[in-house]
PDB file of N, CA and C in Angstrom:
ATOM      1  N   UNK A   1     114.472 108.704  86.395  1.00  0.00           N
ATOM      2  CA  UNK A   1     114.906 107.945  85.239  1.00  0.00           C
ATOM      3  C   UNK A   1     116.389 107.622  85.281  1.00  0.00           C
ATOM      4  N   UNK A   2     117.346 107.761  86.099  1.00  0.00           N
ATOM      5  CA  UNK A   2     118.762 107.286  86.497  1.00  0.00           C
ATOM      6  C   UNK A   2     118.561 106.179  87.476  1.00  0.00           C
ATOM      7  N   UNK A   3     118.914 105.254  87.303  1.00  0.00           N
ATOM      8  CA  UNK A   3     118.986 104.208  87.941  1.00  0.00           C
ATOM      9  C   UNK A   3     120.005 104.294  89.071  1.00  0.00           C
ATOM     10  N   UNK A   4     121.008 105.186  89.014  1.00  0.00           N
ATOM     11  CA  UNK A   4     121.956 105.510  89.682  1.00  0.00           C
ATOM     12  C   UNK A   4     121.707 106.170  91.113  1.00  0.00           C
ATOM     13  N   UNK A   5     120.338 106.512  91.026  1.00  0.00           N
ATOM     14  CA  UNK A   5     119.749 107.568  92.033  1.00  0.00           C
ATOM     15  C   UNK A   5     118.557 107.078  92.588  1.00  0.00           C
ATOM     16  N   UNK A   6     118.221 107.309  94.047  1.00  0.00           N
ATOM     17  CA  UNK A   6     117.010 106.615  94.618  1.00  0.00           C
ATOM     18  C   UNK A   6     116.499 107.701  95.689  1.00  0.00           C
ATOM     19  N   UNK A   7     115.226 107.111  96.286  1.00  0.00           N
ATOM     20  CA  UNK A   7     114.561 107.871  97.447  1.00  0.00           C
ATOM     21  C   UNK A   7     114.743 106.621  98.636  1.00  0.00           C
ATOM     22  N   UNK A   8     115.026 107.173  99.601  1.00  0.00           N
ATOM     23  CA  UNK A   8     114.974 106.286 100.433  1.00  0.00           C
ATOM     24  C   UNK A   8     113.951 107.001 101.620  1.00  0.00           C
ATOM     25  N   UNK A   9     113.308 106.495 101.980  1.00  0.00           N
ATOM     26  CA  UNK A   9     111.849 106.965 103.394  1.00  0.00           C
ATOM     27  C   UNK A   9     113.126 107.637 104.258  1.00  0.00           C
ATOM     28  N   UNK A  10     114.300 107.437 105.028  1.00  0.00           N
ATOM     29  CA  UNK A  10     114.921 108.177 106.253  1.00  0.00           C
ATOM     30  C   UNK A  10     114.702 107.800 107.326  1.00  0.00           C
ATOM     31  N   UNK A  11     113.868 107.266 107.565  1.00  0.00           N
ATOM     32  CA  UNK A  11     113.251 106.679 109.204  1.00  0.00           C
ATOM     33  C   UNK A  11     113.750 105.559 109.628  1.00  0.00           C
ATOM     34  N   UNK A  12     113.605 105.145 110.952  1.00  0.00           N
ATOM     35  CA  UNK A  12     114.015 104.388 111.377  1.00  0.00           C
ATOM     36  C   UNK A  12     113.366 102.924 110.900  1.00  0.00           C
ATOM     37  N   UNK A  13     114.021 101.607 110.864  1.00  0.00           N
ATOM     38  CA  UNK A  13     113.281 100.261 110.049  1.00  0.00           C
ATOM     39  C   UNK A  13     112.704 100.743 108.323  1.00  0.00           C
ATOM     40  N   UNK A  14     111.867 100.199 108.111  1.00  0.00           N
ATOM     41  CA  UNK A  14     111.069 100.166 107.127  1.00  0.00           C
ATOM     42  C   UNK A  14     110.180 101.406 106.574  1.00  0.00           C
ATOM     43  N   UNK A  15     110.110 102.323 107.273  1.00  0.00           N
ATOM     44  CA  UNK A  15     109.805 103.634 107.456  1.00  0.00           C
ATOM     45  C   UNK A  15     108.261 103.541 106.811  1.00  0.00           C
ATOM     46  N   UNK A  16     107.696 102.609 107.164  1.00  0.00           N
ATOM     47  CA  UNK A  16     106.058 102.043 107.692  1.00  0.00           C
ATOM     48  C   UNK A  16     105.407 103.358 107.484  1.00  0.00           C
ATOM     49  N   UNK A  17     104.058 103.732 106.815  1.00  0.00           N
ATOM     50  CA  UNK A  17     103.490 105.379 106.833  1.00  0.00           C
ATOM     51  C   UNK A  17     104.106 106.568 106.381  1.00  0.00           C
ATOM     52  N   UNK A  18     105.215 106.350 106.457  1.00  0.00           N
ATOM     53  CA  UNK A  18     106.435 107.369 105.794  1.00  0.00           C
ATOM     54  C   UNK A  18     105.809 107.244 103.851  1.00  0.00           C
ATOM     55  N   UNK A  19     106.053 109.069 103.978  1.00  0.00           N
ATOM     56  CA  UNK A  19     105.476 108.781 102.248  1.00  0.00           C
ATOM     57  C   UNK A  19     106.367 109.987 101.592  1.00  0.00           C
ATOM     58  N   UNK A  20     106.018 110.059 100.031  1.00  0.00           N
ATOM     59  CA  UNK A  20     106.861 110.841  98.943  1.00  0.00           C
ATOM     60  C   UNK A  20     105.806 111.559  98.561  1.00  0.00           C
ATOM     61  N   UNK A  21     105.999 112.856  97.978  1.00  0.00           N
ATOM     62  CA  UNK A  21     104.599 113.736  97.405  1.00  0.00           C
ATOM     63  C   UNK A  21     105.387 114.160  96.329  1.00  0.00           C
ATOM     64  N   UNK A  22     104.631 114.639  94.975  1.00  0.00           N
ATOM     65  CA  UNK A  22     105.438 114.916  93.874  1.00  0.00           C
ATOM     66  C   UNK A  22     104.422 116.086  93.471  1.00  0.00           C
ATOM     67  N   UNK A  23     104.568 116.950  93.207  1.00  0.00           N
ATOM     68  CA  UNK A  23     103.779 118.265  93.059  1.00  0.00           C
ATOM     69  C   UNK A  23     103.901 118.413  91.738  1.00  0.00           C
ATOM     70  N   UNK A  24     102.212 118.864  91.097  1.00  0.00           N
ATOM     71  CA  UNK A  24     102.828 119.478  89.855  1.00  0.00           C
ATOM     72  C   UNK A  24     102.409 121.179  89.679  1.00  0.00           C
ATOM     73  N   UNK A  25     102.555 121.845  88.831  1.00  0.00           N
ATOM     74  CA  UNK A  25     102.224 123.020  88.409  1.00  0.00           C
ATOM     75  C   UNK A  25     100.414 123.171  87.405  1.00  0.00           C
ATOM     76  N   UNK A  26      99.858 123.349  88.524  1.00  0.00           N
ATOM     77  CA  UNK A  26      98.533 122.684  87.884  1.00  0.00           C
ATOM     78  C   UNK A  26      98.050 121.576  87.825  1.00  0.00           C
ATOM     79  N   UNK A  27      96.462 121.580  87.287  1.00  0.00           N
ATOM     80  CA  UNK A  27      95.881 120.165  87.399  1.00  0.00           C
ATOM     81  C   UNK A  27      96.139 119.217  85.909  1.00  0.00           C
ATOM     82  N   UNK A  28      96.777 117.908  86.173  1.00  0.00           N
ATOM     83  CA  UNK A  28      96.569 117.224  84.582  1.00  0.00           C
ATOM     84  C   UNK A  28      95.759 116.103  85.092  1.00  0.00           C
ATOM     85  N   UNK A  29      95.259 115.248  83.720  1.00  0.00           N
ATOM     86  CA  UNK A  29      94.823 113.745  83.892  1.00  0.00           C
ATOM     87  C   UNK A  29      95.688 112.538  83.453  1.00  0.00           C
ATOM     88  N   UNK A  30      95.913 112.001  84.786  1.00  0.00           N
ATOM     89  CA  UNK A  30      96.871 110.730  84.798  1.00  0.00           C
ATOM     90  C   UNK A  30      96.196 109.700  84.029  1.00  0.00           C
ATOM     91  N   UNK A  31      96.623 109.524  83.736  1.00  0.00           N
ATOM     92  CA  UNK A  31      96.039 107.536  82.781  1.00  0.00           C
ATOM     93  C   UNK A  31      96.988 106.779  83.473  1.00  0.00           C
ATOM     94  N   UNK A  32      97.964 106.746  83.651  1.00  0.00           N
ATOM     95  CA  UNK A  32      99.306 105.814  83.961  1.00  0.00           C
ATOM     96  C   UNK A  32     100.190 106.355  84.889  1.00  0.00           C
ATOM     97  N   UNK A  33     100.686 105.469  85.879  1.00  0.00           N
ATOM     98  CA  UNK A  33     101.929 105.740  87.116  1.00  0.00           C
ATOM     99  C   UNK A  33     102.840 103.940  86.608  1.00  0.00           C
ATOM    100  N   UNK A  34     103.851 104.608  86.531  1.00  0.00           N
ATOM    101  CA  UNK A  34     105.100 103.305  86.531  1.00  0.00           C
ATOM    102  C   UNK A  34     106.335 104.099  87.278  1.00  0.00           C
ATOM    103  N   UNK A  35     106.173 102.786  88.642  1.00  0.00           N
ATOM    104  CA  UNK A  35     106.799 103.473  89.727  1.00  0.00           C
ATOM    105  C   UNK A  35     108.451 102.483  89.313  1.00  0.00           C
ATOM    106  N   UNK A  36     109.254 102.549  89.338  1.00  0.00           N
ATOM    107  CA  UNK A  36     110.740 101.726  89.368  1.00  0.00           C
ATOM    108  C   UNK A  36     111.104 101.681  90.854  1.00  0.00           C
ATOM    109  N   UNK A  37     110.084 100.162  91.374  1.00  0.00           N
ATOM    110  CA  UNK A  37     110.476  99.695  92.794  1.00  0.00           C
ATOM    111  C   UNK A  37     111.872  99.505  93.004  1.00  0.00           C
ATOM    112  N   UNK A  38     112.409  99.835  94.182  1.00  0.00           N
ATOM    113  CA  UNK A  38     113.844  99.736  94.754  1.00  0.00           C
ATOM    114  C   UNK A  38     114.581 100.554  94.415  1.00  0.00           C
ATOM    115  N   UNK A  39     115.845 100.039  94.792  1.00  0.00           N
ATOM    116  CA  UNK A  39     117.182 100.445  94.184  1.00  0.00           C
ATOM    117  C   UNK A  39     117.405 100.112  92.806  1.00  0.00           C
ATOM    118  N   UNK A  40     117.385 100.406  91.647  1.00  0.00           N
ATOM    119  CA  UNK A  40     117.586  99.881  90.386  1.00  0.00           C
ATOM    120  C   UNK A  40     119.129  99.610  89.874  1.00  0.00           C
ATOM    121  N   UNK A  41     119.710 100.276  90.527  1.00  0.00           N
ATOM    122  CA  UNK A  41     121.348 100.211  90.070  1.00  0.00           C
ATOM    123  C   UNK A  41     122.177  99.102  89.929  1.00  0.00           C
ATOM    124  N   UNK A  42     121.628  98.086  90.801  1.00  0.00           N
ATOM    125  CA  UNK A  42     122.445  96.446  90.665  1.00  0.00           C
ATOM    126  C   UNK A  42     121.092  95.702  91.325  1.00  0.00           C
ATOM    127  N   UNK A  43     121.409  94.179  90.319  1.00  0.00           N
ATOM    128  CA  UNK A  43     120.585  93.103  91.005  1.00  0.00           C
ATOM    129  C   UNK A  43     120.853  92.842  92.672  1.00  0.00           C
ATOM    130  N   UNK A  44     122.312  93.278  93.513  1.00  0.00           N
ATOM    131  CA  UNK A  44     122.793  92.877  94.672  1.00  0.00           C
ATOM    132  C   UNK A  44     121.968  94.075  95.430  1.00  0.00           C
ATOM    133  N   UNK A  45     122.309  95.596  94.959  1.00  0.00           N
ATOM    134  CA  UNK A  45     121.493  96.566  95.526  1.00  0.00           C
ATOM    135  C   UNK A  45     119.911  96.204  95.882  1.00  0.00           C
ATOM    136  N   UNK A  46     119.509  95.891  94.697  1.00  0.00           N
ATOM    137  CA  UNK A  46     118.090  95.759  94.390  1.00  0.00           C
ATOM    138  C   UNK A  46     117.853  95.117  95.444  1.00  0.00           C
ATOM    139  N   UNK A  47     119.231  94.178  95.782  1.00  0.00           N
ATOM    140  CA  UNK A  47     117.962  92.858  97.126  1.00  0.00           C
ATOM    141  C   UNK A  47     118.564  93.242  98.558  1.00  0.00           C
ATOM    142  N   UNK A  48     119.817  94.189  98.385  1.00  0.00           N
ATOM    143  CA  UNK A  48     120.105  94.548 100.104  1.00  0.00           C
ATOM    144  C   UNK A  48     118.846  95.604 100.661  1.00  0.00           C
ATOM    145  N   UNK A  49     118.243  96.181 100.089  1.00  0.00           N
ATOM    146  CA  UNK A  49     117.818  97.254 100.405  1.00  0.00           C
ATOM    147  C   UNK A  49     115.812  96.554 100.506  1.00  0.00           C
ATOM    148  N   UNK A  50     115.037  97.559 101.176  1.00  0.00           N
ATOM    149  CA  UNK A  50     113.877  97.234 100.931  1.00  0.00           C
ATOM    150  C   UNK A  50     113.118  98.120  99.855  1.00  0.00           C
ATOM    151  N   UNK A  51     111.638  97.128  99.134  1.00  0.00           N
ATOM    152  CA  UNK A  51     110.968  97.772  98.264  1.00  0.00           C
ATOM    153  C   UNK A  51     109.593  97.613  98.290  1.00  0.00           C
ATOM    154  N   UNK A  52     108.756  98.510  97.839  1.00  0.00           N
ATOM    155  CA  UNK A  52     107.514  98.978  97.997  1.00  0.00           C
ATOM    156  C   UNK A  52     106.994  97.235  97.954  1.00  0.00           C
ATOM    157  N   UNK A  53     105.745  96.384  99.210  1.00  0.00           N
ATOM    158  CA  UNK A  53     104.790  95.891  98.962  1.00  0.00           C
ATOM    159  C   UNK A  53     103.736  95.990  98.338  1.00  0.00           C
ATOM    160  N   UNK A  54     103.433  97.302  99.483  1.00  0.00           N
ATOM    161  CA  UNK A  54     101.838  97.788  99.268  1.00  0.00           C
ATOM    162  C   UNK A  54     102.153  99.064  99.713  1.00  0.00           C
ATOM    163  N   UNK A  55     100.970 100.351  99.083  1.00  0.00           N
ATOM    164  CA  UNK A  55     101.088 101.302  99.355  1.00  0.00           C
ATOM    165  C   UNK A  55      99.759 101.748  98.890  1.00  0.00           C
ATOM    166  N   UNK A  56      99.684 103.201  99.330  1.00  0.00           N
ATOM    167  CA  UNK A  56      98.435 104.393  99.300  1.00  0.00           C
ATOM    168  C   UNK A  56      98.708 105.337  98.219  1.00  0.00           C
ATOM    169  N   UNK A  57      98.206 105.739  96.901  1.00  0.00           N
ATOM    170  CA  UNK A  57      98.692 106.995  96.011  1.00  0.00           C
ATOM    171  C   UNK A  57      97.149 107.755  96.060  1.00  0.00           C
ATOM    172  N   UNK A  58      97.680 108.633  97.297  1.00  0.00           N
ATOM    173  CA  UNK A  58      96.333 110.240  97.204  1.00  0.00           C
ATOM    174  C   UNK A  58      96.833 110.334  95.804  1.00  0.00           C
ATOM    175  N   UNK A  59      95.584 111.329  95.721  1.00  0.00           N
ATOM    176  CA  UNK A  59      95.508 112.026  94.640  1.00  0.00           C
ATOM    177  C   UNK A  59      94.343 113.745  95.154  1.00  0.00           C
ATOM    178  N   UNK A  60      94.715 114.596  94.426  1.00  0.00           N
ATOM    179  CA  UNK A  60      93.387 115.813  94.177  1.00  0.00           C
ATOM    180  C   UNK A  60      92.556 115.613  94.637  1.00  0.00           C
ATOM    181  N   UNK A  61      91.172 116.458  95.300  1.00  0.00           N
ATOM    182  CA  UNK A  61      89.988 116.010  95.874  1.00  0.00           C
ATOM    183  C   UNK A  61      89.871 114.852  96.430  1.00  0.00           C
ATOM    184  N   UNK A  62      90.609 114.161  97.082  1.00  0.00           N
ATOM    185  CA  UNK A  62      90.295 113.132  97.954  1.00  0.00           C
ATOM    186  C   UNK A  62      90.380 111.728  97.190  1.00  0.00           C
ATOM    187  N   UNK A  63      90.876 111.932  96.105  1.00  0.00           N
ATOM    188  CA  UNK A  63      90.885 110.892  95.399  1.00  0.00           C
ATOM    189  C   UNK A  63      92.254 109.597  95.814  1.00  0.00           C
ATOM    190  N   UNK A  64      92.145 108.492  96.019  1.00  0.00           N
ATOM    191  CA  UNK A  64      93.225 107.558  96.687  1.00  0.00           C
ATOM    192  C   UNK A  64      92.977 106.196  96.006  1.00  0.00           C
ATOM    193  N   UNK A  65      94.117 105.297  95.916  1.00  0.00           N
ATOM    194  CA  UNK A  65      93.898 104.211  95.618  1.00  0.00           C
ATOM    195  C   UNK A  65      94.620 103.199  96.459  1.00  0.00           C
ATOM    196  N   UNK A  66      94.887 102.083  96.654  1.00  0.00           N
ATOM    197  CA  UNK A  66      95.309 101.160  97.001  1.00  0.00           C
ATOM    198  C   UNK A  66      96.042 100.241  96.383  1.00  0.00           C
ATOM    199  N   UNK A  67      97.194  99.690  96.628  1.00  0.00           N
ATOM    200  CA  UNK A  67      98.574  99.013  96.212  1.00  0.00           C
ATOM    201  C   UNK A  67      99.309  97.878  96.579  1.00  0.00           C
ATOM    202  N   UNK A  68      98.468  96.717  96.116  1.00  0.00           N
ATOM    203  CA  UNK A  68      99.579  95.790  96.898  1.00  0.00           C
ATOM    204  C   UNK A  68     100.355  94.664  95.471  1.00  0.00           C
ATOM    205  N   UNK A  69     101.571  94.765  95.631  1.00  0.00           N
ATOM    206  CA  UNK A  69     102.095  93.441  94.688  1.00  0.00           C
ATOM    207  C   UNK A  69     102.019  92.073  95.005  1.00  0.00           C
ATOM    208  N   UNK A  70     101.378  92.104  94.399  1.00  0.00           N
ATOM    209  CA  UNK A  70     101.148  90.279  94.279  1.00  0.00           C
ATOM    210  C   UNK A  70     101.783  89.328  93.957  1.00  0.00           C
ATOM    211  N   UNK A  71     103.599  89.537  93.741  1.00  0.00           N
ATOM    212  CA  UNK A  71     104.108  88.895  93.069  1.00  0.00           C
ATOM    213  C   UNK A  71     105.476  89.049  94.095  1.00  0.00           C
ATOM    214  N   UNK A  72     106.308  88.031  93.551  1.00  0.00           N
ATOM    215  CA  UNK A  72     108.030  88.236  94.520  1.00  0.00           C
ATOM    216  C   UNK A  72     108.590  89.659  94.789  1.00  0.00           C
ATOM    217  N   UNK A  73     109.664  89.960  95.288  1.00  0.00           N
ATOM    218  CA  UNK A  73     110.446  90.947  95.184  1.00  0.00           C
ATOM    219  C   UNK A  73     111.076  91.220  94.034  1.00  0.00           C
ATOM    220  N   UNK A  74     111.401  90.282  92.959  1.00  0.00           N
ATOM    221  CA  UNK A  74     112.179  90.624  92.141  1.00  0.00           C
ATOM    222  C   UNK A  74     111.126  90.358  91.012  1.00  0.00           C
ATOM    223  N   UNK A  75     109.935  89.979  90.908  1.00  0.00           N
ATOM    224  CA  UNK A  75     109.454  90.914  89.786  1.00  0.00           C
ATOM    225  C   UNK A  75     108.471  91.905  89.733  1.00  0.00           C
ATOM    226  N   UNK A  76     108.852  92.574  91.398  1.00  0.00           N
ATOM    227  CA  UNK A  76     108.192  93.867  91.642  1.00  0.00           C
ATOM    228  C   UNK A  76     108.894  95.017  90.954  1.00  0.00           C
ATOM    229  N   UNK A  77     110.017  94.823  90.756  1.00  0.00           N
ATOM    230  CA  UNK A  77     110.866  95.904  90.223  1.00  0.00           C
ATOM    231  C   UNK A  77     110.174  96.944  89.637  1.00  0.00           C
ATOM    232  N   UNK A  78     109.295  97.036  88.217  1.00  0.00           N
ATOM    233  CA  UNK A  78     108.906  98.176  87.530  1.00  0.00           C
ATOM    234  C   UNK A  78     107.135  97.524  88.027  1.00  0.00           C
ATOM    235  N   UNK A  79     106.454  98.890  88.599  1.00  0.00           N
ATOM    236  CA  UNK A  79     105.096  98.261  88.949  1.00  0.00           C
ATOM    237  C   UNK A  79     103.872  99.505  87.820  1.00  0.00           C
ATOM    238  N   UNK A  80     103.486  99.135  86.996  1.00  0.00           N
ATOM    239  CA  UNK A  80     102.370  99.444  86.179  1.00  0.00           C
ATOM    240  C   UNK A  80     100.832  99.417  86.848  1.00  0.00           C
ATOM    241  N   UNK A  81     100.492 101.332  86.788  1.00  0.00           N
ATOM    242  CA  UNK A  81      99.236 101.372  87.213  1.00  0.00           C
ATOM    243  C   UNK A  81      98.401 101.688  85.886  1.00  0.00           C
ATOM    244  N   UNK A  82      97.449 101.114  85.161  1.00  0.00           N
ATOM    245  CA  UNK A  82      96.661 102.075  84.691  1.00  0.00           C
ATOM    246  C   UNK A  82      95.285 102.419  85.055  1.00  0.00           C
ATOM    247  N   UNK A  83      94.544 103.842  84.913  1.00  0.00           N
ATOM    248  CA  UNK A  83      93.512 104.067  85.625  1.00  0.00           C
ATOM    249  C   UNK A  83      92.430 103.583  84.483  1.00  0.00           C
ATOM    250  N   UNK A  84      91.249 103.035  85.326  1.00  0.00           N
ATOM    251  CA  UNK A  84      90.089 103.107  84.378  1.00  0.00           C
ATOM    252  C   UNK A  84      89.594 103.911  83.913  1.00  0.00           C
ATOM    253  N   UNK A  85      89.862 105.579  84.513  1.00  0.00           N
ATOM    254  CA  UNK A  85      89.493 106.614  83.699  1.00  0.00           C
ATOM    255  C   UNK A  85      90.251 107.440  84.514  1.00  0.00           C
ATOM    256  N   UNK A  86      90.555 109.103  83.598  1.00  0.00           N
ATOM    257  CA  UNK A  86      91.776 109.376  83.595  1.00  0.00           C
ATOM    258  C   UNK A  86      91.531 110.270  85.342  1.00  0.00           C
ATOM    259  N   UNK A  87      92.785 110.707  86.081  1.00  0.00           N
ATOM    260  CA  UNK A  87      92.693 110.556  87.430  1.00  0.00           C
ATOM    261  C   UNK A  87      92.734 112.124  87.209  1.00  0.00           C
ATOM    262  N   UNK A  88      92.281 113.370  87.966  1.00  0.00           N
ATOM    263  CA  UNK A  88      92.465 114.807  87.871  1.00  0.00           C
ATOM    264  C   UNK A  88      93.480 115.116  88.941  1.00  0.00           C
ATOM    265  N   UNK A  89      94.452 115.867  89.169  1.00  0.00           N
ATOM    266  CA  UNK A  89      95.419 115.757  89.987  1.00  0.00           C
ATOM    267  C   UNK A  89      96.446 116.774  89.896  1.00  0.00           C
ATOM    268  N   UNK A  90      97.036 117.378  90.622  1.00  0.00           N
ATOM    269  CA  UNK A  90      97.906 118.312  91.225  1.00  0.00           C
ATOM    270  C   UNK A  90      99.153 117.857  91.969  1.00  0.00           C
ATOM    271  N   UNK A  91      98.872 116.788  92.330  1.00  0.00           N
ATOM    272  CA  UNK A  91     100.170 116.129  92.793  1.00  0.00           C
ATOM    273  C   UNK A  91      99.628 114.407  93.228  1.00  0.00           C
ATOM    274  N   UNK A  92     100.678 114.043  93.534  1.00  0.00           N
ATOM    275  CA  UNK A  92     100.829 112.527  93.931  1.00  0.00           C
ATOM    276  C   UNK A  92     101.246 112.172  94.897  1.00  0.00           C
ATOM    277  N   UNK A  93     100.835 111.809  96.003  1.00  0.00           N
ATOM    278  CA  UNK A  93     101.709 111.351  97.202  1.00  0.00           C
ATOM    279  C   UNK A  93     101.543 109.721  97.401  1.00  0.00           C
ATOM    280  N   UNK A  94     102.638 109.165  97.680  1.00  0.00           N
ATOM    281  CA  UNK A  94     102.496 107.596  97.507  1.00  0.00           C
ATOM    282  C   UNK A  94     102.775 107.113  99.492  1.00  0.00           C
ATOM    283  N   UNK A  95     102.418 106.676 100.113  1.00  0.00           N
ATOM    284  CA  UNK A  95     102.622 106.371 101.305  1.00  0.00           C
ATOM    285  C   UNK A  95     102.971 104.590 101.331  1.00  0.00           C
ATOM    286  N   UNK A  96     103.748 104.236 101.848  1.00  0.00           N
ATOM    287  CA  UNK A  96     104.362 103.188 102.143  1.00  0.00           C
ATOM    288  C   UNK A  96     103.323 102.248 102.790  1.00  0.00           C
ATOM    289  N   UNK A  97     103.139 101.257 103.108  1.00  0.00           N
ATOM    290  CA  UNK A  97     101.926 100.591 103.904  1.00  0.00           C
ATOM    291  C   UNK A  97     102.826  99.119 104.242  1.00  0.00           C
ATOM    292  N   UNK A  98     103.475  98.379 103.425  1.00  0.00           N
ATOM    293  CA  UNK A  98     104.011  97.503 103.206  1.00  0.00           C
ATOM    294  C   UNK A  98     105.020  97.310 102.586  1.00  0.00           C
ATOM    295  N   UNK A  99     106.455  95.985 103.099  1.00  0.00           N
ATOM    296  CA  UNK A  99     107.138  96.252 102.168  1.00  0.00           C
ATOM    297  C   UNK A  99     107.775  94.751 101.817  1.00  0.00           C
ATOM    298  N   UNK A 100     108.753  94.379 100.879  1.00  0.00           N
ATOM    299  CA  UNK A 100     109.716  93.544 100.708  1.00  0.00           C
ATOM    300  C   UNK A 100     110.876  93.951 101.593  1.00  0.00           C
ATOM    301  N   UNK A 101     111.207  93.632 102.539  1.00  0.00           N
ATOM    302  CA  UNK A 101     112.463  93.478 103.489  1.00  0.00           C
ATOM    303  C   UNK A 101     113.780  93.408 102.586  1.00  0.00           C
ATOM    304  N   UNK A 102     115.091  94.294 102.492  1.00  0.00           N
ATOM    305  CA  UNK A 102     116.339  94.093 102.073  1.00  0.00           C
ATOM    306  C   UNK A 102     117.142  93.004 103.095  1.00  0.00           C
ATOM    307  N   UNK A 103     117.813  92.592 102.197  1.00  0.00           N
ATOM    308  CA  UNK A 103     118.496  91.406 102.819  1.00  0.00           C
ATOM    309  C   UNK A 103     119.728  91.571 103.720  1.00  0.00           C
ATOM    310  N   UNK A 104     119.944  93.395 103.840  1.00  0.00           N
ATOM    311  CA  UNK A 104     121.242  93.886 104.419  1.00  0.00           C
ATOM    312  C   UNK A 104     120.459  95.177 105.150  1.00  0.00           C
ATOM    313  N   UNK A 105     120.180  96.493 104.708  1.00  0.00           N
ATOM    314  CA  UNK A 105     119.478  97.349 105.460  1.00  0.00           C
ATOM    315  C   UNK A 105     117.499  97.411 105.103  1.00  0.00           C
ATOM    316  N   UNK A 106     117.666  97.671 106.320  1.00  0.00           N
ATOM    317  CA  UNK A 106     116.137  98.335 106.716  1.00  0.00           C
ATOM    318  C   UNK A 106     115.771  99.620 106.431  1.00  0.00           C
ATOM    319  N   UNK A 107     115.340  99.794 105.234  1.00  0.00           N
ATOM    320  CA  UNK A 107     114.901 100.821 104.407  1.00  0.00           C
ATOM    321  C   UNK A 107     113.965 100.666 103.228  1.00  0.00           C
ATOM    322  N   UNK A 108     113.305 101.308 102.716  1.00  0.00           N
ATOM    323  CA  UNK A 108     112.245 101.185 102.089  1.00  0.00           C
ATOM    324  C   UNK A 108     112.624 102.244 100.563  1.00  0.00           C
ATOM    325  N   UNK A 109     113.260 101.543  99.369  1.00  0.00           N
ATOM    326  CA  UNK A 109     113.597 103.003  98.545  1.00  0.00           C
ATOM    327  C   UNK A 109     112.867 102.436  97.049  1.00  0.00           C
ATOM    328  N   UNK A 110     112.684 103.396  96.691  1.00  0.00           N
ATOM    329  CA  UNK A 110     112.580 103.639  94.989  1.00  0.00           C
ATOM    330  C   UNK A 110     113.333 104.309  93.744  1.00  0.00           C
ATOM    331  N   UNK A 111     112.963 104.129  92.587  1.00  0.00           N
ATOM    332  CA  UNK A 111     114.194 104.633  91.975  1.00  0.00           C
ATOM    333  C   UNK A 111     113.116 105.874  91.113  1.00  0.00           C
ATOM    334  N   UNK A 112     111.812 105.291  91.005  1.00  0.00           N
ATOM    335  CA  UNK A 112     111.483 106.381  90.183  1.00  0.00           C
ATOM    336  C   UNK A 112     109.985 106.533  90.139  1.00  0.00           C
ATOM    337  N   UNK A 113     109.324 107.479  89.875  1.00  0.00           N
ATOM    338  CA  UNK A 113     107.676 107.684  89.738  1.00  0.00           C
ATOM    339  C   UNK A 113     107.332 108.581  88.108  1.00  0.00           C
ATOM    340  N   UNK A 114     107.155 107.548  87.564  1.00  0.00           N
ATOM    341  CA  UNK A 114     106.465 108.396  86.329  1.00  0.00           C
ATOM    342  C   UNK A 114     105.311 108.652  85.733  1.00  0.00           C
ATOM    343  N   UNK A 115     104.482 109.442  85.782  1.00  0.00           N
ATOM    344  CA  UNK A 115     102.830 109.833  85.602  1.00  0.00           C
ATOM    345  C   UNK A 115     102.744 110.397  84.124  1.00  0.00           C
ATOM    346  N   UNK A 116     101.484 109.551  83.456  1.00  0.00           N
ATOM    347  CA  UNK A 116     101.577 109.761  82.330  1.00  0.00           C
ATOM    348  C   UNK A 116     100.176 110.049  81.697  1.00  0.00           C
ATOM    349  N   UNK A 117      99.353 111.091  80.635  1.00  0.00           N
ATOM    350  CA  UNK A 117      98.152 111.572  80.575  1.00  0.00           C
ATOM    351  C   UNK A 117      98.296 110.673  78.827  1.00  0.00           C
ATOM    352  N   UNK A 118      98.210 109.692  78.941  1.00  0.00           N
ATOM    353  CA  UNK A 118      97.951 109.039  77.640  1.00  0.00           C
ATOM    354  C   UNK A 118      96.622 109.898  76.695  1.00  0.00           C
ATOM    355  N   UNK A 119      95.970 110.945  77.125  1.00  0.00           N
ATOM    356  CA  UNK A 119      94.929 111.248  76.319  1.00  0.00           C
ATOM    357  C   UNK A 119      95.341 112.290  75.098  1.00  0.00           C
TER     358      UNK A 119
END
């Protein structure tokens, strides 16, 4: 939730398969993920750097979904999942698959992952 602060993959290029896991303390039910694609800190940041296309979010028991934006780079910025029914889960791992290219480095970052049990 600081815009000031990001994940960046580490790897070399686009860091392609490279992924984030977010653990929790026990099992909850997700209804909602709103991920804050990129760098959020400046519109110039936002476009030197790269941001999520498409991606993979495991979940608990084998549970996975699939991710692609359908829309520009710049109104990928905040990307809204909601589930059709609520997801059971222990953690989250999001894997990279695709991306929007930065216009200065080759990197793949985000600013934020927030999971939410609307029930």
């Amino acid at each position: 939730k600081d815009p000031q602060t990001a994940w960046s993959e580490g790897a070399e290029g686009y860091g392609i398969n490279e992924w984030i896991q977010i653990e929790r303390d026990g099992s909850t039910d997700l209804s909602e993920i709103i991920i804050s694609n990129g760098i959020q800190q400046s519109p110039q940041i936002f476009d030197n750097n790269g941001s999520l296309k498409k991606f993979r979010l495991d979940f608990s028991q084998d549970q996975y979904i699939y991710y692609e934006v359908d829309e520009d780079k710049t109104a990928s910025k905040h990307i809204r999942i909601i589930f059709d029914r609520p997801i059971s889960t222990n953690f989250i791992r999001l894997t990279i698959l695709d991306v929007f290219e930065g216009s200065k480095y080759e990197d793949t970052c985000l600013t934020d992952i927030v999971a939410y049990n609307k029930g």
